[in-house]
Protein backbone atom coordinates (compact mmCIF):
# COMPACT_ATOMS: atom_id res chain seq x y z
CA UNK A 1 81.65 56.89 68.70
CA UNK A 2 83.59 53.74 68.08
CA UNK A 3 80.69 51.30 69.38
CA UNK A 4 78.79 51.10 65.88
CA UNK A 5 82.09 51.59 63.49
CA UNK A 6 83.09 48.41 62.01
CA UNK A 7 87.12 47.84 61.88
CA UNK A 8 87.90 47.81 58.03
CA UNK A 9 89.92 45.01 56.27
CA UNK A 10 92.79 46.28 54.00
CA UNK A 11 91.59 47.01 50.30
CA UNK A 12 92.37 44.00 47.94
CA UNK A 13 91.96 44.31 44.74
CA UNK A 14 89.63 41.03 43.27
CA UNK A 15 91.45 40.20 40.38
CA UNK A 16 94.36 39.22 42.90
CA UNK A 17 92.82 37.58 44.95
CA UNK A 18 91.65 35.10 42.37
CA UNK A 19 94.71 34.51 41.37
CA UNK A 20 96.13 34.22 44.47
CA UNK A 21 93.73 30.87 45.24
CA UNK A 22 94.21 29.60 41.98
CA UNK A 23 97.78 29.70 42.55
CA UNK A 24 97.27 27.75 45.85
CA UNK A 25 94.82 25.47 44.81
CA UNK A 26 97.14 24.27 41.98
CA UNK A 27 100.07 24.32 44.51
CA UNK A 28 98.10 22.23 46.75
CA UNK A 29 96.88 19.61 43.77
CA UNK A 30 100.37 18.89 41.90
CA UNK A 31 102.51 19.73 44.89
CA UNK A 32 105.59 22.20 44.69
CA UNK A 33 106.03 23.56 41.21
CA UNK A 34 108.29 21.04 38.97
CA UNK A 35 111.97 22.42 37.34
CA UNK A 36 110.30 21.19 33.60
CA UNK A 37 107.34 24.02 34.31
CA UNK A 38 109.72 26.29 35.15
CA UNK A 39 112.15 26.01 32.21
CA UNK A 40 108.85 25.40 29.99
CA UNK A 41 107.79 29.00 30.38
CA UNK A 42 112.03 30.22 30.30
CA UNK A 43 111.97 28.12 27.33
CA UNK A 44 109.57 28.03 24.65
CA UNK A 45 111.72 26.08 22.14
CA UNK A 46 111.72 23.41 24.72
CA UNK A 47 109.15 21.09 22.83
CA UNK A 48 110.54 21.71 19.64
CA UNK A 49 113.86 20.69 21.07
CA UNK A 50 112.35 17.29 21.83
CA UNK A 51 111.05 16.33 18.56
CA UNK A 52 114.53 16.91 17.12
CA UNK A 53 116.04 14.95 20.05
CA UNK A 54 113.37 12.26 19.55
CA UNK A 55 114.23 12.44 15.73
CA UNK A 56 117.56 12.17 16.00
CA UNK A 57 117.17 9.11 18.42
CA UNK A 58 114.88 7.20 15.79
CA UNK A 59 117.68 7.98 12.90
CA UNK A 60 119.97 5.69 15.35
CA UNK A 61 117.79 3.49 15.70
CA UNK A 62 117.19 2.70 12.03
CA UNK A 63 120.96 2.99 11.48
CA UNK A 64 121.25 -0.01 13.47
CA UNK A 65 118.28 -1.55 12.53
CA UNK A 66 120.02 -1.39 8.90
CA UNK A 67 123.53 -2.51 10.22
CA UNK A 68 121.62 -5.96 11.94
CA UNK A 69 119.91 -6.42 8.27
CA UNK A 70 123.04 -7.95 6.54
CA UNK A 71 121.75 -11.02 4.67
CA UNK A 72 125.48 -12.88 4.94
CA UNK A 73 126.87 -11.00 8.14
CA UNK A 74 130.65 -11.49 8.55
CA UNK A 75 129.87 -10.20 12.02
CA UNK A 76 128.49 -12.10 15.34
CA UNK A 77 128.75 -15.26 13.81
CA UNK A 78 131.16 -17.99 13.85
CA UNK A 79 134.80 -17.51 12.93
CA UNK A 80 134.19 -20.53 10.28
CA UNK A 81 131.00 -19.43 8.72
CA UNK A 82 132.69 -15.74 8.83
CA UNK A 83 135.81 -17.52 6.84
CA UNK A 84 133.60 -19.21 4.20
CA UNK A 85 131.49 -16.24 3.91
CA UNK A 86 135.10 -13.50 3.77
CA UNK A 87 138.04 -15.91 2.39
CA UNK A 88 141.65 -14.82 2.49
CA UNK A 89 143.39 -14.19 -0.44
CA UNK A 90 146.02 -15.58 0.15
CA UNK A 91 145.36 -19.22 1.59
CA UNK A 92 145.81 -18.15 5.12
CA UNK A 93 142.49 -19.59 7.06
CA UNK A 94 141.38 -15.97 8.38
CA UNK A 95 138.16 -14.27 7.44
CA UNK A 96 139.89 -11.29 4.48
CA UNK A 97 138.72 -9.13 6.94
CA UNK A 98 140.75 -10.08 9.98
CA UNK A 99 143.97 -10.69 7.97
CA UNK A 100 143.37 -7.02 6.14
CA UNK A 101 143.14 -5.50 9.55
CA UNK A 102 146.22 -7.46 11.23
CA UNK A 103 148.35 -6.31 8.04
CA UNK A 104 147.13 -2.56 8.22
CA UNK A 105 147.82 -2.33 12.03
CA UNK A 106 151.17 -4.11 11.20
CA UNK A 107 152.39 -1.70 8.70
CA UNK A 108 150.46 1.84 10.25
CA UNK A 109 149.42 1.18 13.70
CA UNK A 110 153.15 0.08 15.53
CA UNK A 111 153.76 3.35 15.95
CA UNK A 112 151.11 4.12 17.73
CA UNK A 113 150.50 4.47 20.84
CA UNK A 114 147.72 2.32 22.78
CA UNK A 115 147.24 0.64 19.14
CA UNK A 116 144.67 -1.97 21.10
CA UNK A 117 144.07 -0.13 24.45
CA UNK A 118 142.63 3.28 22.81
CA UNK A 119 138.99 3.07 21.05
CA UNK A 120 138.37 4.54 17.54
CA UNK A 121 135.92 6.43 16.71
CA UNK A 122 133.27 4.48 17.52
CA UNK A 123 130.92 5.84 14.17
CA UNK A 124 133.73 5.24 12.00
CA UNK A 125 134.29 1.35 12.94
CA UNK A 126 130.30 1.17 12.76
CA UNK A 127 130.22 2.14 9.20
CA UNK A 128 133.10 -0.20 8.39
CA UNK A 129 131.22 -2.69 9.98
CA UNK A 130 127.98 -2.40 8.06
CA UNK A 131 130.40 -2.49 4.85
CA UNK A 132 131.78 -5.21 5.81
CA UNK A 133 128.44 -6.97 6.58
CA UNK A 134 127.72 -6.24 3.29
CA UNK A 135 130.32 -7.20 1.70
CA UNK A 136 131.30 -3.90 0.20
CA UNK A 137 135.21 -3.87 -0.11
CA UNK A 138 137.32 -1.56 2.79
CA UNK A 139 139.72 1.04 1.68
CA UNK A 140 141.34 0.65 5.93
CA UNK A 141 144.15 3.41 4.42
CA UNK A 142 141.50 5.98 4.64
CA UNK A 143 141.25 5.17 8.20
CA UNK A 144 143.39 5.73 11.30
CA UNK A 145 145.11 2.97 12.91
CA UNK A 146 142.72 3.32 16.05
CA UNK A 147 139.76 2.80 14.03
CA UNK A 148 140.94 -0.26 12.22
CA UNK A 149 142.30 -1.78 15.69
CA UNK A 150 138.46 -1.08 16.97
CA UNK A 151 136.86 -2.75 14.39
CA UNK A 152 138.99 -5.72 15.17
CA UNK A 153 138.73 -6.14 18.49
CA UNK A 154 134.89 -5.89 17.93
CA UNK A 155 135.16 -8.61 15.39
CA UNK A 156 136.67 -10.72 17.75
CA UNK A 157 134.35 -9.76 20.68
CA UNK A 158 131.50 -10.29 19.06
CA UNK A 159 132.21 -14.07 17.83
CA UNK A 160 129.83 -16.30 19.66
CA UNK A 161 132.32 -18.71 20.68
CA UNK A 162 136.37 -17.15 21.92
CA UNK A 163 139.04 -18.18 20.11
CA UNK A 164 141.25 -18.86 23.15
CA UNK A 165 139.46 -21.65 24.85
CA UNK A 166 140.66 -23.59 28.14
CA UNK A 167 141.15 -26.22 26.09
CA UNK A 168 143.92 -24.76 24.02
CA UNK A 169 145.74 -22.76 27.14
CA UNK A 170 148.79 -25.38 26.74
CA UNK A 171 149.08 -25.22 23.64
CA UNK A 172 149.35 -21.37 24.14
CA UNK A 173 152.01 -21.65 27.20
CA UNK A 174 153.75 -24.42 25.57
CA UNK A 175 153.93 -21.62 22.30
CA UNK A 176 155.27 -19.12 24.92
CA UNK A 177 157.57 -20.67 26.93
CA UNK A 178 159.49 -21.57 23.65
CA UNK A 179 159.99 -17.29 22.89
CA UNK A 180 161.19 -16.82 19.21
């Protein structure tokens, strides 16, 4: 009896089975399945997401492309061609801009704490700086002390030569050591 009966295989149904090598024949080609496949099929908004991300990462870009576009820039350049192009007022040899700022922190910005050592928002002391680059005047009273203190100490940061040199350290200990 059992001499001529074959032993049978388990049924599998074929549609299974050709997925089954498919599956491992793409395992084996791109290695274990990637976390981006994954969330691509949780997520189907996922590529939709990325043009807005990629949108909103050009819009900076051209922001800052227009803030670097200033024909007379008070900004990155040096603190005597940033005087003649922003004069003081009032005879004082500061650019307007710095002497504005140092009066505004003076009056608003005592009180505060961390006037210098806290940042302002940093897209608030961008657009003054574009207006500034411009030209366009600054209404600072609309601002809060931390932005105004920012936009300062970028001013200053961003002048291609510093204003306290080695050269001038005695003069600045020798102004020191007398107090007031």
């Amino acid at each position: 009896r059992g001499k001529g009966k074959k032993s049978k295989a388990p049924f599998k149904f074929p549609g299974k089975e050709k997925k089954e090598k498919s599956l491992k024949s793409k395992d084996s080609k791109d290695g274990p399945k990637s976390k981006d496949s994954k969330e691509a099929k949780k997520d189907p908004d996922r590529d939709s997401k990325k043009k807005k991300e990629s949108k909103v990462k050009l819009g900076k870009k051209k922001k800052k492309h227009e803030l670097e576009k200033a024909e007379n820039p008070i900004f990155g350049v040096p603190l005597l061609t940033a005087l003649e192009r922003n004069p003081s007022h009032d005879g004082v040899e500061l650019p307007a801009l710095v002497r504005e700022c140092i009066d505004y922190i003076e009056e608003h910005g005592m009180t505060c704490e961390g006037i210098y050592r806290m940042s302002g928002v940093k897209s608030k002391v961008q657009q003054l700086r574009a207006r500034c680059n411009r030209h366009e005047s600054l209404c600072l009273s609309e601002h809060e002390p931390h932005v105004v203190a920012s936009l300062l100490k970028q001013f200053l940061r961003e002048l291609p030569d510093p204003v306290l040199t080695s050269e001038l350290c005695p003069k600045f200990e020798e102004a020191a050591s007398k107090g007031g």
